[in-house]
N, C-alpha and C. Protein backbone atom coordinates (compact mmCIF):
# COMPACT_ATOMS: atom_id res chain seq x y z
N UNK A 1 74.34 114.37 175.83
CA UNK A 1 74.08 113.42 174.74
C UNK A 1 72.59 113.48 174.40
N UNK A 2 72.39 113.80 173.19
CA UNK A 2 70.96 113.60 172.64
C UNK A 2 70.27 111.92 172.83
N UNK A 3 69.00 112.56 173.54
CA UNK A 3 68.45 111.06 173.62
C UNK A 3 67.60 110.10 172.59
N UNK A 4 67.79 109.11 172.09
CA UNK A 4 67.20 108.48 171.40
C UNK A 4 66.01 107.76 171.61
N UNK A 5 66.00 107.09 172.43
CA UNK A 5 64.47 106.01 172.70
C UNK A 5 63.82 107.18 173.27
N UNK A 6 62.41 107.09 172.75
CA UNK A 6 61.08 107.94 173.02
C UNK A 6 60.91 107.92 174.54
N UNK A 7 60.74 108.50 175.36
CA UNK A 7 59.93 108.73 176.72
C UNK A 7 58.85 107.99 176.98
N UNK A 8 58.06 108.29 175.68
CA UNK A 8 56.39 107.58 175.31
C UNK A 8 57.12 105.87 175.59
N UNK A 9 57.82 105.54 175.11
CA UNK A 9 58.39 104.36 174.53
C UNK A 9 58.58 103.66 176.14
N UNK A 10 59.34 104.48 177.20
CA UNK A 10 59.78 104.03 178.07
C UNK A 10 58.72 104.12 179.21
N UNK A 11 57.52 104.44 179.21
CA UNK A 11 56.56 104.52 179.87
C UNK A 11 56.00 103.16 179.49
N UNK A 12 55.86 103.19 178.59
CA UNK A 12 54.85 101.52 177.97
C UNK A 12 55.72 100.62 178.57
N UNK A 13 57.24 100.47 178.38
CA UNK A 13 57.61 99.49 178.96
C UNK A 13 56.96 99.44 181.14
N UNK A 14 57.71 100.45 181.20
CA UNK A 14 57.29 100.44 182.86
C UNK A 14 56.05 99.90 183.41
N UNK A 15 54.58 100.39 182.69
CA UNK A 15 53.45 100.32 182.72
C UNK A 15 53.07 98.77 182.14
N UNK A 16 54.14 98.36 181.52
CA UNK A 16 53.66 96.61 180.76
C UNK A 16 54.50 95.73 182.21
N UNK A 17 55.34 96.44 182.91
CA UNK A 17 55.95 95.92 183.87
C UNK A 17 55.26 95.55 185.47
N UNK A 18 54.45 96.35 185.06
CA UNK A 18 53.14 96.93 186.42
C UNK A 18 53.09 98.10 186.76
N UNK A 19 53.91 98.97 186.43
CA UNK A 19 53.81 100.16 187.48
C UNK A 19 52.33 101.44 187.19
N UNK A 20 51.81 101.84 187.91
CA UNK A 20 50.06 102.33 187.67
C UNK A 20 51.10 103.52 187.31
N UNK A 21 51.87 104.57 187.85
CA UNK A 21 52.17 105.47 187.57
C UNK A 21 53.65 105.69 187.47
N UNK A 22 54.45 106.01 186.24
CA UNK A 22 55.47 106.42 185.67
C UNK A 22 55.93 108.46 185.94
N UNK A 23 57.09 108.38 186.91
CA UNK A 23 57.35 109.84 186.45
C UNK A 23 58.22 110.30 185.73
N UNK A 24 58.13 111.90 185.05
CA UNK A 24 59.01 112.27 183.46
C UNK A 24 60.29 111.63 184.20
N UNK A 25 61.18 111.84 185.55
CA UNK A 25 62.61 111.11 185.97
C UNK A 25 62.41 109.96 186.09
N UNK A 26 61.90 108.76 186.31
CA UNK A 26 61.98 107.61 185.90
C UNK A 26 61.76 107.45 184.50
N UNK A 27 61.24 108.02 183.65
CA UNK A 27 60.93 107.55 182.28
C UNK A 27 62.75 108.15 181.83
N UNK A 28 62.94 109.48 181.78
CA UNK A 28 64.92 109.56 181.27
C UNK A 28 65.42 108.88 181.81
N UNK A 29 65.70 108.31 183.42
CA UNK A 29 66.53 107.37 184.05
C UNK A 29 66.50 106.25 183.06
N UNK A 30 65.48 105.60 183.37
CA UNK A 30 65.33 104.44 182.08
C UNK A 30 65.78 104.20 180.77
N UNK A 31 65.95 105.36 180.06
CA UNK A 31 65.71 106.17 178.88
C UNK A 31 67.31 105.99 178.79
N UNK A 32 68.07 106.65 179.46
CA UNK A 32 69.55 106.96 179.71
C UNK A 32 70.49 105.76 179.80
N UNK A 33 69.82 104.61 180.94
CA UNK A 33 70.28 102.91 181.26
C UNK A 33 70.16 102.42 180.17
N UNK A 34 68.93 102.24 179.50
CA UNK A 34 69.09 101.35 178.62
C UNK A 34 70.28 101.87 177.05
N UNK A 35 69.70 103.23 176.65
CA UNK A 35 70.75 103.65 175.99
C UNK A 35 71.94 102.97 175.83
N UNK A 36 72.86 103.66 177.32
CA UNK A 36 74.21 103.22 177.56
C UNK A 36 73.87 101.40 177.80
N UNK A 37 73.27 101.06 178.04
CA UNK A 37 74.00 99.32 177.76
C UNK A 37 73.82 98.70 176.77
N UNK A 38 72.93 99.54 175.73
CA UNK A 38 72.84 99.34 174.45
C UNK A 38 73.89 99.77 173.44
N UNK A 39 74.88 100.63 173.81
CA UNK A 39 76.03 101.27 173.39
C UNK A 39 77.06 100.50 173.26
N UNK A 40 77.08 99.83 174.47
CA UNK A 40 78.16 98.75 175.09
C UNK A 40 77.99 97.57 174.17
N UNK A 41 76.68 96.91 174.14
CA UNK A 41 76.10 95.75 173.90
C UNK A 41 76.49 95.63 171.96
N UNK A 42 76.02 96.93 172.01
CA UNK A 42 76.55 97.14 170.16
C UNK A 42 78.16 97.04 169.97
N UNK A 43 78.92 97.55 170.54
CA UNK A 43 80.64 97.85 170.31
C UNK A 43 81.13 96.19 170.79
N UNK A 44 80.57 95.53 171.38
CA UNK A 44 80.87 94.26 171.49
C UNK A 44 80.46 93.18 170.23
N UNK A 45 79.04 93.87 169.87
CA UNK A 45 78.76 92.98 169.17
C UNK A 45 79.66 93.09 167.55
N UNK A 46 80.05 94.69 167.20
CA UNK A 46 81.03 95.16 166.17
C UNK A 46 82.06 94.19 166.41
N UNK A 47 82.59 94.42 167.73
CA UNK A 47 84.51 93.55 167.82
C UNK A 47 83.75 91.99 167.03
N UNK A 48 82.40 91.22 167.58
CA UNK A 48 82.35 90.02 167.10
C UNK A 48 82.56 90.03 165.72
N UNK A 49 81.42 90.52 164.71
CA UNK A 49 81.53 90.75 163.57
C UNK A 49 82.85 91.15 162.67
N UNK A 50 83.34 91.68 163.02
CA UNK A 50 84.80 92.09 163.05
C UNK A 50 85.94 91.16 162.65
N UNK A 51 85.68 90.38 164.08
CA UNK A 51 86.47 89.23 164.27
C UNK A 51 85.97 88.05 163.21
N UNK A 52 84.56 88.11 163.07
CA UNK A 52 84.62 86.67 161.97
C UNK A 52 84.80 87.85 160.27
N UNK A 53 85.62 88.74 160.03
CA UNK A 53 85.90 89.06 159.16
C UNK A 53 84.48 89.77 158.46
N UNK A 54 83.63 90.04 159.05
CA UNK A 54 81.90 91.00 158.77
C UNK A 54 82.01 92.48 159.21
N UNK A 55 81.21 93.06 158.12
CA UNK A 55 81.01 94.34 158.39
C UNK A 55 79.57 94.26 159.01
N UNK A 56 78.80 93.23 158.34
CA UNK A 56 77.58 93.51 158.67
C UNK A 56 77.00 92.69 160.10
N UNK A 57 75.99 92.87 161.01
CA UNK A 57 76.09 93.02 162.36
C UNK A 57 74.84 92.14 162.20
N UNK A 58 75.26 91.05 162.85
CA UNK A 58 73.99 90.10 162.66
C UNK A 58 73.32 89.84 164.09
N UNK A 59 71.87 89.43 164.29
CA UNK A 59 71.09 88.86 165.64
C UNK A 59 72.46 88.16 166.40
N UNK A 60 73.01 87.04 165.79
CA UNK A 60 73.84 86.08 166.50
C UNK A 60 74.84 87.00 166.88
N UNK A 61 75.35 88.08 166.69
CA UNK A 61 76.41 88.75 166.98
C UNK A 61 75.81 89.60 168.28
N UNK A 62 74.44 90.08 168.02
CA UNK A 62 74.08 90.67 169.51
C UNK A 62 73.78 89.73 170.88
N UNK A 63 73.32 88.78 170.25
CA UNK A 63 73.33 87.59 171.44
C UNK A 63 74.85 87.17 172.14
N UNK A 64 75.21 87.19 171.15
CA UNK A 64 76.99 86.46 171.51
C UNK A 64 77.29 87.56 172.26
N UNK A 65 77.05 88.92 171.91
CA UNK A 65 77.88 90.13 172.55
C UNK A 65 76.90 90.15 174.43
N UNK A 66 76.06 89.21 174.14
CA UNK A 66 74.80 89.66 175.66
C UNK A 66 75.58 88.88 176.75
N UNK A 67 75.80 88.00 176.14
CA UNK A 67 76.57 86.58 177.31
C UNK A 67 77.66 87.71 178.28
C-alpha cells in the first residue's frame, strides 16, 4: 500500500512527544498505525453519514465514529 502521511510529518509528531531521536522504522511504523486507524475511523464515520441520509462527512461524524 502506498503511503500517505509524510515521514517528515511523523517525526515532528514523535519529537513534539519528547523523543531527542526518531528512526526511518519508527517514523513508517507510525506512519503505517496511524494510516490504518484512520481507514477504520473514516468507514465508520461514512456508515454514520450514511445513516443520517449524508453523503457529505462532517467533524461530528468523525467524533461519533472515535467513541
Amino acid at each position: 500500500m502506498k503511503r500517505i502521511l509524510p515521514l517528515a510529518a511523523m517525526e515532528k509528531l514523535l519529537k513534539k512527544a519528547g523523543a531527542p531521536r526518531v528512526s526511518d522504522s519508527a517514523k513508517k511504523a507510525l506512519a503505517e498505525i496511524l494510516e490504518d486507524y484512520s481507514a477504520e475511523l473514516s468507514d465508520k464515520a461514512i456508515k454514520i453519514a450514511y445513516h443520517a441520509k449524508r453523503k457529505t462527512i462532517k467533524a461530528e461524524d468523525i467524533k461519533l465514529a472515535q467513541r
